[in-house]
N, C-alpha and C. Protein backbone atom coordinates (compact mmCIF):
# COMPACT_ATOMS: atom_id res chain seq x y z
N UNK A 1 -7.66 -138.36 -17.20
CA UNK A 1 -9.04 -138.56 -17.64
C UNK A 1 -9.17 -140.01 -18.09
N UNK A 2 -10.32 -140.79 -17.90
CA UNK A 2 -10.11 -142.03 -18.44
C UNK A 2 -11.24 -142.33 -18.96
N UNK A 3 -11.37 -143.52 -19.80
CA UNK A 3 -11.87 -143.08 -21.12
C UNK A 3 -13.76 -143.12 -20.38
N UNK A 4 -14.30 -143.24 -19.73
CA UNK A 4 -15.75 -143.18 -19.57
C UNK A 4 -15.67 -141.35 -19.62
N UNK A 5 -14.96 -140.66 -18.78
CA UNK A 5 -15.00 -139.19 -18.56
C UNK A 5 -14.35 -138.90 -20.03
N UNK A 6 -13.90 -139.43 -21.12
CA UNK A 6 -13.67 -138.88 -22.67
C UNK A 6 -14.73 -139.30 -23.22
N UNK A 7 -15.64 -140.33 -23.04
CA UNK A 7 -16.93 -140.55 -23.58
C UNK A 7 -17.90 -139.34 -23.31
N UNK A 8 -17.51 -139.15 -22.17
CA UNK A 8 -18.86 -138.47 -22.03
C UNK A 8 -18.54 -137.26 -21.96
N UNK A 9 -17.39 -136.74 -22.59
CA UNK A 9 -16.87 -135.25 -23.06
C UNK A 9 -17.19 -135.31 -24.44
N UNK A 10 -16.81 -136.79 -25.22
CA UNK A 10 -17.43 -136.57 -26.72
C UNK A 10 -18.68 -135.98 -26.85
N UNK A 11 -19.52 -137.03 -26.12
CA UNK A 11 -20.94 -136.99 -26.07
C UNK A 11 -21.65 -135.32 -26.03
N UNK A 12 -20.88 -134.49 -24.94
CA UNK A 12 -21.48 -133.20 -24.89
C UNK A 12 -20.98 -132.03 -25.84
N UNK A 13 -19.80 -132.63 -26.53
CA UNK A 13 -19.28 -132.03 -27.37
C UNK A 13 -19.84 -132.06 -28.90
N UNK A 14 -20.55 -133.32 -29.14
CA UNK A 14 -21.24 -133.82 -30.22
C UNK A 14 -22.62 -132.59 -30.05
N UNK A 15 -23.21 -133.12 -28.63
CA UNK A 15 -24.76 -131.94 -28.55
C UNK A 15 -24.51 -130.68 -28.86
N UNK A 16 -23.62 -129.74 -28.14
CA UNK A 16 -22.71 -128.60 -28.51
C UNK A 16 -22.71 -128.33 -29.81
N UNK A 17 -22.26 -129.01 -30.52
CA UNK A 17 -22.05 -128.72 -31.97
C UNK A 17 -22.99 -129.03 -32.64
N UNK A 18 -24.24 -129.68 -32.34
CA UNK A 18 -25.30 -129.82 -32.79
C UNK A 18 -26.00 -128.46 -32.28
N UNK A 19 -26.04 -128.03 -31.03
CA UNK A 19 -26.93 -126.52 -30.75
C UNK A 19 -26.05 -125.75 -31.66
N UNK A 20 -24.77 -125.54 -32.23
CA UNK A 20 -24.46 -124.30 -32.56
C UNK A 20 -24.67 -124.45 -33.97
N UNK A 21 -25.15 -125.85 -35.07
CA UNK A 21 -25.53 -125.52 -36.07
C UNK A 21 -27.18 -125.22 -36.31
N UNK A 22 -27.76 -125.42 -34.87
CA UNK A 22 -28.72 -125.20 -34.93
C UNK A 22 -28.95 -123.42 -34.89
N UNK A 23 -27.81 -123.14 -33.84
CA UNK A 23 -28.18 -121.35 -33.55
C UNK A 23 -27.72 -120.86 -34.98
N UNK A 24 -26.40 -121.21 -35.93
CA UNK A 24 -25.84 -120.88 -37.21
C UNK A 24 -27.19 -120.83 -38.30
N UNK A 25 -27.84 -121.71 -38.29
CA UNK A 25 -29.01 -122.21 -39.49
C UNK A 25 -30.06 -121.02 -39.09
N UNK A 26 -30.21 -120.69 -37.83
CA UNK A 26 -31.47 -120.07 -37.80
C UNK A 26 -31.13 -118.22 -38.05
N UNK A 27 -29.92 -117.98 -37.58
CA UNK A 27 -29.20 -116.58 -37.99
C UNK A 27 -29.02 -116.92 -39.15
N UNK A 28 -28.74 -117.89 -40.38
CA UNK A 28 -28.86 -117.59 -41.35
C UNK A 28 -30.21 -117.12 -42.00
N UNK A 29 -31.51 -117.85 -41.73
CA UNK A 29 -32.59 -117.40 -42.16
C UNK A 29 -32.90 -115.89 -41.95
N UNK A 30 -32.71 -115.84 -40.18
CA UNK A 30 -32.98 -114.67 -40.32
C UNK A 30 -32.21 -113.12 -41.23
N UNK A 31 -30.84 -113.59 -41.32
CA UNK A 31 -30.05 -112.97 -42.55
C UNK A 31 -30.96 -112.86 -43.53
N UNK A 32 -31.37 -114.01 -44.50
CA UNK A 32 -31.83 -113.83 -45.87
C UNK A 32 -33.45 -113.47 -45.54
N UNK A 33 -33.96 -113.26 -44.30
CA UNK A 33 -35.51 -112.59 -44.21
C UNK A 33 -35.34 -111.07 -44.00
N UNK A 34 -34.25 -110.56 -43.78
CA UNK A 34 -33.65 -109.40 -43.85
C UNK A 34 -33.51 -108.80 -44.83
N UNK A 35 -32.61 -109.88 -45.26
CA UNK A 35 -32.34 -108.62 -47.03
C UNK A 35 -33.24 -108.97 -47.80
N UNK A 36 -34.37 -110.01 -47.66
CA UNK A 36 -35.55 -109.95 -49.14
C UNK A 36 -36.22 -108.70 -48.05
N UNK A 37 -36.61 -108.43 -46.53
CA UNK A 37 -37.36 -107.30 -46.36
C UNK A 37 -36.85 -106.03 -46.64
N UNK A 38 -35.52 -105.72 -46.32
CA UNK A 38 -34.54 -104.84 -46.98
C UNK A 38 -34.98 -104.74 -48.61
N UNK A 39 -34.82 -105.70 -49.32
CA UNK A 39 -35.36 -105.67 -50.76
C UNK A 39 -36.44 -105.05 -51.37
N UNK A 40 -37.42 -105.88 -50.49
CA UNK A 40 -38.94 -104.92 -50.94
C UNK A 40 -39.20 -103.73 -50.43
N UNK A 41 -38.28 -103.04 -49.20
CA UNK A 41 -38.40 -101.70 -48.85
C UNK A 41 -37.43 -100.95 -50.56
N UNK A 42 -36.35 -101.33 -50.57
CA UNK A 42 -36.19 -100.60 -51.82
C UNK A 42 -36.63 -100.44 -53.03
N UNK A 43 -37.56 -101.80 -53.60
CA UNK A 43 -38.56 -101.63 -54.63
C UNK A 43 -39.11 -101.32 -54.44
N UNK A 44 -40.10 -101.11 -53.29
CA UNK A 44 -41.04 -99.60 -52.40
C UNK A 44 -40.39 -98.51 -52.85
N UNK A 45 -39.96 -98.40 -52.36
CA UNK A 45 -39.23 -96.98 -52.53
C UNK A 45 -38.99 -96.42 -53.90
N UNK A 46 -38.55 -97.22 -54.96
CA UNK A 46 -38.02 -96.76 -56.06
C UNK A 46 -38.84 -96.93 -57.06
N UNK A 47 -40.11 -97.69 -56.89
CA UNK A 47 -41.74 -97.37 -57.60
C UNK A 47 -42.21 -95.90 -57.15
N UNK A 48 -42.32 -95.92 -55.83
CA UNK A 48 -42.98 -94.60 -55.29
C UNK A 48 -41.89 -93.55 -56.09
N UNK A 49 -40.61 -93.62 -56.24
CA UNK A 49 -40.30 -92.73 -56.49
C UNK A 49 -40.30 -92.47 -58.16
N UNK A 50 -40.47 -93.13 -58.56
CA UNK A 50 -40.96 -93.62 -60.46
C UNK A 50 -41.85 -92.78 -60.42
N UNK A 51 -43.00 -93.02 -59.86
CA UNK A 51 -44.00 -92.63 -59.97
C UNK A 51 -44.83 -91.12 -60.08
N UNK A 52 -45.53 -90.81 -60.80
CA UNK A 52 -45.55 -89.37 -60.71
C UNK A 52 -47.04 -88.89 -59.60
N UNK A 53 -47.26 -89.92 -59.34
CA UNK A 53 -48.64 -89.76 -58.05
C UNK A 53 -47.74 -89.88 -56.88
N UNK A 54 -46.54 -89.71 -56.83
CA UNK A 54 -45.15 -89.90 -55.59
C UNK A 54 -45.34 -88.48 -54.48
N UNK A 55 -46.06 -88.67 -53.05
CA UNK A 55 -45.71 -87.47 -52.63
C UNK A 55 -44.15 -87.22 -52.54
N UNK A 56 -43.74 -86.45 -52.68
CA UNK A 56 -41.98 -86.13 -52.07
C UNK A 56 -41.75 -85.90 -50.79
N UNK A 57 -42.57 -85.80 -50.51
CA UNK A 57 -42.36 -85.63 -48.86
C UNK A 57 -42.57 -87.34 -47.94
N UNK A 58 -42.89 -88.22 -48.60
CA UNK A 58 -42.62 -89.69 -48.69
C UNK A 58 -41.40 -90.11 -49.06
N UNK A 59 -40.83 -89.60 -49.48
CA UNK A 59 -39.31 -89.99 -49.87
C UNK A 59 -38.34 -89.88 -49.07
């Protein structure tokens, strides 16, 4: 290999690792938009179930 064909293996190796912190960053969001929606389904849930206007058959 000589060094123009190692340049330009850096080069795609640099973009590469730039798309995969790009795909990493965005599975993280979607992680933490998960568990706050995960979240408010269980404070849903555990008001309704507080509650004495709660059908049970909602539960």
């Amino acid at each position: 290999m000589n060094e123009q064909q190692a340049d330009a293996l850096i080069d795609e190796l640099h973009e590469l690792n730039k798309t995969l912190k790009t795909i990493a960053s965005s599975q993280e969001r979607q992680k933490v938009s998960s568990k706050s929606i995960q979240k408010a389904f269980e404070t849903a849930i555990m008001n309704l179930s507080s509650s004495h206007q709660a059908d049970p058959k909602l539960l």
